[in-house]
C-alpha atoms as a PDB file:
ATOM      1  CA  UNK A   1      -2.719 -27.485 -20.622  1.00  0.00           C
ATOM      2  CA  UNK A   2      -3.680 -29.984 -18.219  1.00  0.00           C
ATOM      3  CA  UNK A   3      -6.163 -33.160 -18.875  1.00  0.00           C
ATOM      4  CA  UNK A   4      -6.993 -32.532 -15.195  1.00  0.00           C
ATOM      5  CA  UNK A   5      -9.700 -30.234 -15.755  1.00  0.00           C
ATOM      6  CA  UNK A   6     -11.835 -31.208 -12.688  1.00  0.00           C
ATOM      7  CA  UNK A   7      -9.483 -30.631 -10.263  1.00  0.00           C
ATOM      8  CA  UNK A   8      -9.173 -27.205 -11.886  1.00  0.00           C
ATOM      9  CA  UNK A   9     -12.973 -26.363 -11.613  1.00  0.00           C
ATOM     10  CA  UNK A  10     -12.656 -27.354  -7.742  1.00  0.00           C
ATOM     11  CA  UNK A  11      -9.694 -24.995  -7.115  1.00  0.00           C
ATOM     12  CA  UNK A  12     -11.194 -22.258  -8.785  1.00  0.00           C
ATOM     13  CA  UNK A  13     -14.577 -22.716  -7.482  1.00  0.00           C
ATOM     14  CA  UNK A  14     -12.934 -22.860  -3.357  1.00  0.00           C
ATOM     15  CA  UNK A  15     -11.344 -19.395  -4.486  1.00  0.00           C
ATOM     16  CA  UNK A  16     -14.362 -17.821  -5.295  1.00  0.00           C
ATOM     17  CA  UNK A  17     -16.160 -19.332  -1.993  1.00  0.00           C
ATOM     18  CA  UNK A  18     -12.957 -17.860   0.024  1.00  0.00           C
ATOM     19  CA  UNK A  19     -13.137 -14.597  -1.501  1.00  0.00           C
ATOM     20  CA  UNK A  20     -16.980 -14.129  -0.840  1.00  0.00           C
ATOM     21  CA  UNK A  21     -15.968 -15.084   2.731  1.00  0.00           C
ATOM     22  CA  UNK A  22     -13.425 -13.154   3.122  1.00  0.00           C
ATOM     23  CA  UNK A  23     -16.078 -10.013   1.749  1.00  0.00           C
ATOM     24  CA  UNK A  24     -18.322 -10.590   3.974  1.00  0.00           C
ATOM     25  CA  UNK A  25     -16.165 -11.084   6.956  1.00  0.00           C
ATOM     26  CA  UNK A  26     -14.726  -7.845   5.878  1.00  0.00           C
ATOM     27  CA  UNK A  27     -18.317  -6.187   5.587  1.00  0.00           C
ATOM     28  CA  UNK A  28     -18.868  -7.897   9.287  1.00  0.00           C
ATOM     29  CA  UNK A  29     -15.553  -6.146  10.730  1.00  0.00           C
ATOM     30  CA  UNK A  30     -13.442  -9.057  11.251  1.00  0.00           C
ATOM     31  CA  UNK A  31     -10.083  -7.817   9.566  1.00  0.00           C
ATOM     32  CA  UNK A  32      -8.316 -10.721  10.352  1.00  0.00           C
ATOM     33  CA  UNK A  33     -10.318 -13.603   9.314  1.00  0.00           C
ATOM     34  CA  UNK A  34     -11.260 -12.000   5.871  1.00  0.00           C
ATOM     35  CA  UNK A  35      -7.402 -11.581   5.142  1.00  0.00           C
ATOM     36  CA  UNK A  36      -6.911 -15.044   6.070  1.00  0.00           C
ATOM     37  CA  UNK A  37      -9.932 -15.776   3.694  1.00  0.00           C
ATOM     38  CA  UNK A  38      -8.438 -13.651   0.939  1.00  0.00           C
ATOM     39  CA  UNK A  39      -4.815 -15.399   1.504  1.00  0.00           C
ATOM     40  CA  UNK A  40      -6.790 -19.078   1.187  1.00  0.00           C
ATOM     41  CA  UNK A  41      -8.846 -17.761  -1.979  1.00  0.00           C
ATOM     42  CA  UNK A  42      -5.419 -16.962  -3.452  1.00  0.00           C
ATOM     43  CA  UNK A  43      -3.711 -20.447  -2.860  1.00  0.00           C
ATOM     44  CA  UNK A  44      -6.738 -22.077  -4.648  1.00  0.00           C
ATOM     45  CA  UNK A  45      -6.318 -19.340  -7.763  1.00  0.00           C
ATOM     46  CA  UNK A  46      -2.561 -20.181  -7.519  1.00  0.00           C
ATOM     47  CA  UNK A  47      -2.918 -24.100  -7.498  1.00  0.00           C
ATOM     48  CA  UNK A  48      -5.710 -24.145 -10.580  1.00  0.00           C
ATOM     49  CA  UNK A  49      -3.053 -21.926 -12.284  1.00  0.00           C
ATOM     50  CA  UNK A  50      -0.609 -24.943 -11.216  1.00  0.00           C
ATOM     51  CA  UNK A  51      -2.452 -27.626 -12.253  1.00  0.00           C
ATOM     52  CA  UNK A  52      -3.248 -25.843 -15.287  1.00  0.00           C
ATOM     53  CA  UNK A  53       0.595 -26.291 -16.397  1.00  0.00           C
ATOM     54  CA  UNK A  54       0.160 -29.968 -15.389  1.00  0.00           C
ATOM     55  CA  UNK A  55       1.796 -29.030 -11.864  1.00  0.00           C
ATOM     56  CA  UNK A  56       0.960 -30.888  -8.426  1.00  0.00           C
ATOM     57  CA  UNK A  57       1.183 -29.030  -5.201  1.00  0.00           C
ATOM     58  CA  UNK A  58      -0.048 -28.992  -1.520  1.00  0.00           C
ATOM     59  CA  UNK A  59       1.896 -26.763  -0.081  1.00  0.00           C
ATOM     60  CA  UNK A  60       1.625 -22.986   0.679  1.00  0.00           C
ATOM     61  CA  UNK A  61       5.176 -22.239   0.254  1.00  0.00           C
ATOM     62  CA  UNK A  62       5.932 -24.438  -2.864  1.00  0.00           C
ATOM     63  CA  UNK A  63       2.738 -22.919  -4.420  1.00  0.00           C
ATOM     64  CA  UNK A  64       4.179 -19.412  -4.153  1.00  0.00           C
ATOM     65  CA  UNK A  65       7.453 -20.635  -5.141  1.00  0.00           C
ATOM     66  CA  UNK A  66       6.164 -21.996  -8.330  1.00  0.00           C
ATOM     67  CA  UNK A  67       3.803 -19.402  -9.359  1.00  0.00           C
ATOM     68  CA  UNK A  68       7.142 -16.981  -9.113  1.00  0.00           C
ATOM     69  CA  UNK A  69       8.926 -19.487 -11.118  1.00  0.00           C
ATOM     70  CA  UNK A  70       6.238 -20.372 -14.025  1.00  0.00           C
ATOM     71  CA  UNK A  71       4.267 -17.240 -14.300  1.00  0.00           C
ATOM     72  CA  UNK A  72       6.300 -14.392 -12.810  1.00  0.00           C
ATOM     73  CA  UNK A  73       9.310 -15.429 -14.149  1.00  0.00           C
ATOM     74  CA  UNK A  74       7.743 -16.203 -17.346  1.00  0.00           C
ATOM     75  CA  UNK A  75       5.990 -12.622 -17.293  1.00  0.00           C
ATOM     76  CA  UNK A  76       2.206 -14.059 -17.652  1.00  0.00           C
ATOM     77  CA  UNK A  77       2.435 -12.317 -14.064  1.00  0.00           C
ATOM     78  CA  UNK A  78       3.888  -9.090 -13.328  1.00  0.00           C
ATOM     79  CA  UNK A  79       6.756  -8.311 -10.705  1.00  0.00           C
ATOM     80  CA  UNK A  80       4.248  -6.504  -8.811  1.00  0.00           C
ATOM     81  CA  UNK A  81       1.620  -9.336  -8.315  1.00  0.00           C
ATOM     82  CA  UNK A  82       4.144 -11.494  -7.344  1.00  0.00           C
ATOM     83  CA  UNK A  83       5.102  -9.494  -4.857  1.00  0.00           C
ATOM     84  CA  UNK A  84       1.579  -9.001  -3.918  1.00  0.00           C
ATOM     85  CA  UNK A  85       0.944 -12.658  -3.906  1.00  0.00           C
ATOM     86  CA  UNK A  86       4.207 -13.015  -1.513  1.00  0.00           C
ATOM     87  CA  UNK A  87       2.722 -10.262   0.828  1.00  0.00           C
ATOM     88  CA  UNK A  88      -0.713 -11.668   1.294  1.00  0.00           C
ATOM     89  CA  UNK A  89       0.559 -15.390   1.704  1.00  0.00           C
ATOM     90  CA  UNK A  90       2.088 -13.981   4.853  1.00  0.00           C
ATOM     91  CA  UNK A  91      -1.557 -13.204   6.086  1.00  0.00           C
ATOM     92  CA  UNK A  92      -3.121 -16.551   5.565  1.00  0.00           C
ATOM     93  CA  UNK A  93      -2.352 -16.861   9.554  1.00  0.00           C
ATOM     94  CA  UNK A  94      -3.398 -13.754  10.039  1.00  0.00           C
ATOM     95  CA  UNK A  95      -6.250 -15.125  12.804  1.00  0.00           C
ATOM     96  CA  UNK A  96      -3.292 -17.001  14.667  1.00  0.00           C
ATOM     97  CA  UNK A  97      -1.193 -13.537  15.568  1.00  0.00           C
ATOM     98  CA  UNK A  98      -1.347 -11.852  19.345  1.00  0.00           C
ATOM     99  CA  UNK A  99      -3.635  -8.867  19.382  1.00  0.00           C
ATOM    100  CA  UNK A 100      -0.737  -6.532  18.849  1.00  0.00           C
ATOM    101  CA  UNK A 101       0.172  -7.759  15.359  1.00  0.00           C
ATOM    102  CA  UNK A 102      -3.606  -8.136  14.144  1.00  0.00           C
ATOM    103  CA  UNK A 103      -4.429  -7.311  10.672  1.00  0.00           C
ATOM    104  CA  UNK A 104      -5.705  -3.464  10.816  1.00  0.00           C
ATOM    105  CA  UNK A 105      -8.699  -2.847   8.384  1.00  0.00           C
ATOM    106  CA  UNK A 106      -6.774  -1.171   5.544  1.00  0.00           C
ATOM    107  CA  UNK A 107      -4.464  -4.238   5.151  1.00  0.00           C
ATOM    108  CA  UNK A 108      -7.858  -6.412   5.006  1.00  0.00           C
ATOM    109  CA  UNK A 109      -9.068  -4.458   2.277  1.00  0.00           C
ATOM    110  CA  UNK A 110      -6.057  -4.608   0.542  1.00  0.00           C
ATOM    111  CA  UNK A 111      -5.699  -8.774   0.817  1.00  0.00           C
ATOM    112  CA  UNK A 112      -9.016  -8.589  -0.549  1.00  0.00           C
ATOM    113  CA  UNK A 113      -7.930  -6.486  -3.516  1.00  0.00           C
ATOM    114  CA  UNK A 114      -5.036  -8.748  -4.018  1.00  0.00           C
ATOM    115  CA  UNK A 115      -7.108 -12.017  -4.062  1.00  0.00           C
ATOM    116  CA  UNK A 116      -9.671 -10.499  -6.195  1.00  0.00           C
ATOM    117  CA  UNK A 117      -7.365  -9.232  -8.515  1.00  0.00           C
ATOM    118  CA  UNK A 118      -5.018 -12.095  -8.686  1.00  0.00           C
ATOM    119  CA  UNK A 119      -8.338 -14.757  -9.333  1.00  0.00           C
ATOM    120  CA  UNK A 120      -9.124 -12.315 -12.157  1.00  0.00           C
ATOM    121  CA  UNK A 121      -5.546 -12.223 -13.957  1.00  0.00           C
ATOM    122  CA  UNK A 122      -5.876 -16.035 -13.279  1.00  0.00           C
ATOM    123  CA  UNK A 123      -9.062 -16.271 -15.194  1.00  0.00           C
ATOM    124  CA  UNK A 124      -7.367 -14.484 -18.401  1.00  0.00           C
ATOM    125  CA  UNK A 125      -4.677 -17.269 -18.253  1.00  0.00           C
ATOM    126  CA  UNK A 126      -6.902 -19.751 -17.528  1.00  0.00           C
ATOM    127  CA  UNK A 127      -9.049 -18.793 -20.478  1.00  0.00           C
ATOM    128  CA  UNK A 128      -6.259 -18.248 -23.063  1.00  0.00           C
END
């Protein structure tokens, strides 16, 4: 358990902001930006969960690498989420694609039920 409890609080509070944005950008139509939104929501879930285990990162790639390693591998998270997680990491530049690889509103509302999902398992670790 880490001493670092306000950086924690800060993480987990930018999730929640992203996934409200990313709701109401998907309420508004824009498929793309409220994926990205989702994706960003989940690297701020992933990095409280991080710093939670007294572990530092910045990076999008080394965050997903070390949730896999600490709470996939160590079954806290199931096979399934991680691959989940993996999946909408991959959209967080969803806004930066050409228009023929745009996010289509079904895979919106699915980054959406990732994030929201994934902050929620987070909270149960978080809290135990």
């Amino acid at each position: 358990m880490s001493s670092d409890t306000g950086e924690i609080k800060s993480n987990v509070e930018e999730a929640i902001n992203h996934l409200q944005s990313a709701k109401n950008l998907l309420e508004n139509g824009q498929p793309d930006a409220a994926a990205a939104g989702a994706a960003e929501s989940a690297f701020h879930t992933a990095r409280a969960l991080l710093l939670d285990e007294d572990i530092e990162t910045s990076e999008h790639e080394e965050v997903l690498t070390r949730i896999h390693e600490v709470f996939v591998n160590g079954r806290l998270l199931t096979k399934e989420q991680g691959g989940d997680l993996s999946w909408l990491f991959a959209m967080r530049t969803a806004e930066d694609r050409p228009p023929s690889m745009r996010v289509t509103s079904e895979e919106a509302h699915r980054a959406v039920q990732i994030a929201e999902s994934f902050f929620e398992a987070a909270k149960v670790i978080l809290e135990g």
